[in-house]
N, C-alpha and C. Protein backbone atom coordinates (compact mmCIF):
# COMPACT_ATOMS: atom_id res chain seq x y z
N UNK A 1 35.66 -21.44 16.13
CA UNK A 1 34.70 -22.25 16.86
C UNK A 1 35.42 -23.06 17.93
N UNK A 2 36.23 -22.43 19.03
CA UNK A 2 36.87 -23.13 19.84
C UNK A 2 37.44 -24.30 19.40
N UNK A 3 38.52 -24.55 18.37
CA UNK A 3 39.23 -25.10 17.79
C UNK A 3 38.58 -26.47 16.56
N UNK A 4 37.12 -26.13 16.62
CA UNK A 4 36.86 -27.12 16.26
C UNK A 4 36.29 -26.55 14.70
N UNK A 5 36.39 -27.87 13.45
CA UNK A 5 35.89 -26.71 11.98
C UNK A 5 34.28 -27.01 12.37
N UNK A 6 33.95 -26.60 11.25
CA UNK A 6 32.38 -26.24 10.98
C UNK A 6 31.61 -27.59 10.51
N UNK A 7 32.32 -28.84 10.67
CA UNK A 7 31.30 -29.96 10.89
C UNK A 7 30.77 -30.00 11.83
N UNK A 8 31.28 -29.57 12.99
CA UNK A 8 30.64 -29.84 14.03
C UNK A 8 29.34 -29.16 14.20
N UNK A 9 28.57 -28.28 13.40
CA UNK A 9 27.41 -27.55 13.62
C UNK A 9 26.72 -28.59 12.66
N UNK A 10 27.11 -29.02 11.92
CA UNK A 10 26.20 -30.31 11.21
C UNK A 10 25.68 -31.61 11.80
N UNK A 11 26.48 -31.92 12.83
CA UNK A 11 26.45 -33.19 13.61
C UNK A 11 25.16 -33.23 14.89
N UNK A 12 24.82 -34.49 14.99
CA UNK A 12 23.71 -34.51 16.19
C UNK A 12 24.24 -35.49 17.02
N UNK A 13 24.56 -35.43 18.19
CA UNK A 13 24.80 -36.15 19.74
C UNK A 13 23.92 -37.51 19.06
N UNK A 14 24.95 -38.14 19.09
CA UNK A 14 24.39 -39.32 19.23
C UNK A 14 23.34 -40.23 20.44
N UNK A 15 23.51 -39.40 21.31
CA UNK A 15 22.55 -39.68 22.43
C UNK A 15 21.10 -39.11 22.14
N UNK A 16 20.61 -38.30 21.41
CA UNK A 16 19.32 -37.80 21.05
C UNK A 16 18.17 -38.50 20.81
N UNK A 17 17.20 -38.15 20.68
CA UNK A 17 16.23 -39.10 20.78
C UNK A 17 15.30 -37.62 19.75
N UNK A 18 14.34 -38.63 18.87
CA UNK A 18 13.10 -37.79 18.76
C UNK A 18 12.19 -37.71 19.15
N UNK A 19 11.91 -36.29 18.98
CA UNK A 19 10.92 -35.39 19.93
C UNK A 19 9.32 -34.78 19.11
N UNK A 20 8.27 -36.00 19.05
CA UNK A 20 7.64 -35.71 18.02
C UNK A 20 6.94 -34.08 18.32
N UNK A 21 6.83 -34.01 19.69
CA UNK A 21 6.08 -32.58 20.13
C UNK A 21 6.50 -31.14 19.56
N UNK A 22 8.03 -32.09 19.40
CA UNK A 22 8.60 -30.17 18.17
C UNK A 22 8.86 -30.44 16.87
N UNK A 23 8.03 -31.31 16.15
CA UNK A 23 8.26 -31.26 15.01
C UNK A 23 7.58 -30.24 14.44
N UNK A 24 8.19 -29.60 13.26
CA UNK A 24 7.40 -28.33 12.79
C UNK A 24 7.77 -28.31 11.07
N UNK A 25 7.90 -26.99 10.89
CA UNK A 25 8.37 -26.41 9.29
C UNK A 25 8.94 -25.21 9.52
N UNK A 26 10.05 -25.67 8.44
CA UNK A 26 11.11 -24.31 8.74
C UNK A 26 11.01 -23.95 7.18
N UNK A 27 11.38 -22.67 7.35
CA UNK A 27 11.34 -22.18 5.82
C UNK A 27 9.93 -22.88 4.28
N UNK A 28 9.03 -23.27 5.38
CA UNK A 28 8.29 -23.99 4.72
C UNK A 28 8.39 -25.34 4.42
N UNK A 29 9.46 -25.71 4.97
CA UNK A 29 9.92 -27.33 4.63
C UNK A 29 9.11 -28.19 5.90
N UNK A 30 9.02 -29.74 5.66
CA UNK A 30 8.25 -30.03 7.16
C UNK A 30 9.55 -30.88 7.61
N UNK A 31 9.44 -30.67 8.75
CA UNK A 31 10.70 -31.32 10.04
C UNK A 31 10.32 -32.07 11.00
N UNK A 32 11.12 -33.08 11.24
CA UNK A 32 11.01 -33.81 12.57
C UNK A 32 12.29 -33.31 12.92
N UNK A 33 11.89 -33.71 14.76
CA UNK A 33 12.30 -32.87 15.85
C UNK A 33 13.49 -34.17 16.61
N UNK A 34 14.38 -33.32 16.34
CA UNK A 34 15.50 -34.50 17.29
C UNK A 34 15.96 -33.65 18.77
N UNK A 35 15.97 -34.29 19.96
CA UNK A 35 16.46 -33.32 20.97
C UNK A 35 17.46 -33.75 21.57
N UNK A 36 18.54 -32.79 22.28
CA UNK A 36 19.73 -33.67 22.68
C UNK A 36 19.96 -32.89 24.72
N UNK A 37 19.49 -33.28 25.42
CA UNK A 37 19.98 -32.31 26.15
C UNK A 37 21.17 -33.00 27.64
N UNK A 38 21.61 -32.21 28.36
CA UNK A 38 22.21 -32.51 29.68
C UNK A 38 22.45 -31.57 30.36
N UNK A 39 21.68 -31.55 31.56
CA UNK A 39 21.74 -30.18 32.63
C UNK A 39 21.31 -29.30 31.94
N UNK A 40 21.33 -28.16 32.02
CA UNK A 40 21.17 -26.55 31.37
C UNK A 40 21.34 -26.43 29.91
N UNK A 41 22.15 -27.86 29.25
CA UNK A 41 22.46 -27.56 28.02
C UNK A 41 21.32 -28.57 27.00
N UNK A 42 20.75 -27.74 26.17
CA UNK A 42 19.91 -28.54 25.21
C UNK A 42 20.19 -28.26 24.06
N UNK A 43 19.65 -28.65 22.90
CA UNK A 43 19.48 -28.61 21.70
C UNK A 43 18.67 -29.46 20.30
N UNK A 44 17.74 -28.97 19.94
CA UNK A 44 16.89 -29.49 19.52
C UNK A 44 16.89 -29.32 17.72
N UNK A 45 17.37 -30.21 17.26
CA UNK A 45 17.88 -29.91 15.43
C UNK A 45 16.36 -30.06 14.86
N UNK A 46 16.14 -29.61 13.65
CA UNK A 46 14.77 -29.59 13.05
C UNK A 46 15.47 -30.00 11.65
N UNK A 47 14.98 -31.35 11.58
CA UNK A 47 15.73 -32.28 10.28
C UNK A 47 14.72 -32.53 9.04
N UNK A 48 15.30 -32.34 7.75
CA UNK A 48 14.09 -32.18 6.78
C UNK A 48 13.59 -33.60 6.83
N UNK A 49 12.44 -33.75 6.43
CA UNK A 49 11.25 -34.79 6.01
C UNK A 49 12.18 -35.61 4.51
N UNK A 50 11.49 -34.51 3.89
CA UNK A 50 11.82 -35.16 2.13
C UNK A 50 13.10 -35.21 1.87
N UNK A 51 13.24 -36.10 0.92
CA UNK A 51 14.65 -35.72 0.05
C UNK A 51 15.71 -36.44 1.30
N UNK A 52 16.99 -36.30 0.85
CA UNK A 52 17.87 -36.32 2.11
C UNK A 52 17.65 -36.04 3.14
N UNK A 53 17.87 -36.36 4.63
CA UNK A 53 17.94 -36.05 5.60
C UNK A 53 18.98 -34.71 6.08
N UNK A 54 18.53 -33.86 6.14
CA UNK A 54 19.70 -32.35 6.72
C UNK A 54 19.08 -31.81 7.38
N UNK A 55 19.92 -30.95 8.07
CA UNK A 55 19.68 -30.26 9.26
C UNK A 55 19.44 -28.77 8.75
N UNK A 56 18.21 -28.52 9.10
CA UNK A 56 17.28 -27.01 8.55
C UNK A 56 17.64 -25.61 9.36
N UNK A 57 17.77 -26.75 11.16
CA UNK A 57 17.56 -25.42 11.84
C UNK A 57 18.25 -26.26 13.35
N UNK A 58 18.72 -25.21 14.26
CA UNK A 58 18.81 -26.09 15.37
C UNK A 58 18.81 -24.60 16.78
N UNK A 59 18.51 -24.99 17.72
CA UNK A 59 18.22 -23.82 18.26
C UNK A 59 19.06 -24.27 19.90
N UNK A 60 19.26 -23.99 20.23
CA UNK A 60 20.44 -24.38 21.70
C UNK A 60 19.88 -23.46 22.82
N UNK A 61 20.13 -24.27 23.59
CA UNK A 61 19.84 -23.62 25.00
C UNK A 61 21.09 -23.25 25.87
N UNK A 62 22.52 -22.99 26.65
CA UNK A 62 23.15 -23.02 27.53
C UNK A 62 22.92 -22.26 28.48
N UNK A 63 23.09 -22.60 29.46
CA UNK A 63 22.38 -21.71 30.37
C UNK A 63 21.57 -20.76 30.74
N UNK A 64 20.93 -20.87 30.18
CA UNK A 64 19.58 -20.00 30.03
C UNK A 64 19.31 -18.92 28.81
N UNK A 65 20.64 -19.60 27.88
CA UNK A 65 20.52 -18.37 27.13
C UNK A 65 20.76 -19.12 25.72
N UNK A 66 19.36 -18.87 24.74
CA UNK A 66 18.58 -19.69 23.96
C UNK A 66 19.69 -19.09 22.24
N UNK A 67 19.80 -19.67 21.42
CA UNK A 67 20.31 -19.09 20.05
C UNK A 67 19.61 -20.23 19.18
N UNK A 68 18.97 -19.80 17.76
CA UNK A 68 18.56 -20.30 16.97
C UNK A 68 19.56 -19.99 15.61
N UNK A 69 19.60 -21.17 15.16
CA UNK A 69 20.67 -21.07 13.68
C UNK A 69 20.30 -22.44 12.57
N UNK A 70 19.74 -21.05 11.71
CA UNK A 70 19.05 -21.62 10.39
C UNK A 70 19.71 -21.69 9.17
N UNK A 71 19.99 -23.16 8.49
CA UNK A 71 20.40 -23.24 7.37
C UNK A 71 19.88 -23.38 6.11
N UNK A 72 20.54 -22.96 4.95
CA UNK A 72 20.10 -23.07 3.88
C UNK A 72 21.16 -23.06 2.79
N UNK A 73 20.00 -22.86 1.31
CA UNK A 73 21.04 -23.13 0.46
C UNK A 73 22.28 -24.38 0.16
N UNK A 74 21.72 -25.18 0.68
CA UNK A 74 22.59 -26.46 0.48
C UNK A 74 23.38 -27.05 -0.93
N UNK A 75 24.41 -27.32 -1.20
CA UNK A 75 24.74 -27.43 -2.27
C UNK A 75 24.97 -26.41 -3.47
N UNK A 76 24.24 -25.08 -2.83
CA UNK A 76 24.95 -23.73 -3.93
C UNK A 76 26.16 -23.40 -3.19
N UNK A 77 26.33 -22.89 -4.39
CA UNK A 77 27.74 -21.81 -4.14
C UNK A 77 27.14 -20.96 -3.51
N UNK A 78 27.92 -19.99 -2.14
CA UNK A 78 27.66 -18.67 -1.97
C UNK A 78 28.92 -18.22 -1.61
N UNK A 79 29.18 -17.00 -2.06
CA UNK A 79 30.27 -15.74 -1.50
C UNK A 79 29.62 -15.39 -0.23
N UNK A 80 30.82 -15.29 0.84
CA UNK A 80 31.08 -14.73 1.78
C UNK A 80 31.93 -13.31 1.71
N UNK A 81 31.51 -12.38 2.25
CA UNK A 81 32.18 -10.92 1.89
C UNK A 81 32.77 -11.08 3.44
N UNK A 82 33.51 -10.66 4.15
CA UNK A 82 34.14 -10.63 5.12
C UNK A 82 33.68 -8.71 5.92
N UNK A 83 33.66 -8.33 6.43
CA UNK A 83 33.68 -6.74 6.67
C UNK A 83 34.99 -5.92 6.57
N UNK A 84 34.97 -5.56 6.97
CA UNK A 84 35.96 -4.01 6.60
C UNK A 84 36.92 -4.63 7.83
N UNK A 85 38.21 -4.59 7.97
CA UNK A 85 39.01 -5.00 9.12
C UNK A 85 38.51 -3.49 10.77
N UNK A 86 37.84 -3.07 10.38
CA UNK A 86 38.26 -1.41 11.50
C UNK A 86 36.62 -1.80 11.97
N UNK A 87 35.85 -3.42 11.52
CA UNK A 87 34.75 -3.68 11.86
C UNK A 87 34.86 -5.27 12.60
N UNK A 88 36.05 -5.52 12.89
CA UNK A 88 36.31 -7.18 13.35
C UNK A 88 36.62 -6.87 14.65
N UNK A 89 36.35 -7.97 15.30
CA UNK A 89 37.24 -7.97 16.49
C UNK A 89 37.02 -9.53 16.85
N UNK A 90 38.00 -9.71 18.37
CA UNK A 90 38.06 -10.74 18.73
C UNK A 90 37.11 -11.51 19.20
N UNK A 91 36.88 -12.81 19.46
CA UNK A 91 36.00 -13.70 19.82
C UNK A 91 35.77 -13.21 21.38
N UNK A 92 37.04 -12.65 21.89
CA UNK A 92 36.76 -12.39 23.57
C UNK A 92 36.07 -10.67 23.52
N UNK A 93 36.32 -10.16 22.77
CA UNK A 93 35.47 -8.96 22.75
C UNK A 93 33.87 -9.14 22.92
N UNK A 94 33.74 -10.16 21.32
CA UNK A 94 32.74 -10.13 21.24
C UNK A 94 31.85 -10.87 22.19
N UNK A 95 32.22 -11.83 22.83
CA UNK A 95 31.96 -12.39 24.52
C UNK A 95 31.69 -11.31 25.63
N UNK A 96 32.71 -10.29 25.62
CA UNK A 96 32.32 -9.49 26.53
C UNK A 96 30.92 -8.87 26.52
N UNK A 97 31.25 -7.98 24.84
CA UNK A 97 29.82 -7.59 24.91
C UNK A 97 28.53 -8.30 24.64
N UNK A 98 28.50 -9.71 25.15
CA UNK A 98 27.06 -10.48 25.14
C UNK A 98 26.98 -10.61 26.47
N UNK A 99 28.20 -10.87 27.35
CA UNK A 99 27.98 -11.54 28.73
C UNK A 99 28.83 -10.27 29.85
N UNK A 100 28.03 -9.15 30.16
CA UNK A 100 28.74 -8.50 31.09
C UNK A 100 29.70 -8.92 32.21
């Protein structure tokens, strides 16, 4: 993740503000809508209601080109299987083939 670990997909810009117009339900859960944006770049986290406060879902904008990434399973264990090595490649590969 460009040198950074995997807290950083947990975290919200402290500059954000909520956005009651996208509050919704993810996975059936109900969410309020936090949005963070500047220039071309946005991102809008969908934070659970009940229980603890966590982050369900968050969907990004950069330059025109939108990705949604949904979490779950909080607090279980899960195995990660990795693929076959003759099925990996590099982060700049895999760049190439998204961005001609």
């Amino acid at each position: 993740m460009g040198g950074q670990d995997c807290s950083a997909l947990y975290k919200i810009d402290e500059q954000a503000t909520l956005d009651p117009t996208a509050d919704t339900t993810v996975e059936g859960k109900k969410t309020i809508a936090i949005r963070s944006a500047s220039g071309a770049t946005e991102d809008v986290y969908q934070v659970a209601v009940e229980g603890d406060p966590y982050i369900l879902q968050m969907k990004s904008t950069r330059d025109g080109r939108t990705s949604t990434t949904t979490y779950d399973s909080f607090g279980e264990k899960v195995d990660i299987k990795l693929p076959p090595i003759e099925q990996v490649i590099s982060m700049e590969q895999f760049r190439e083939q998204l961005i001609p």
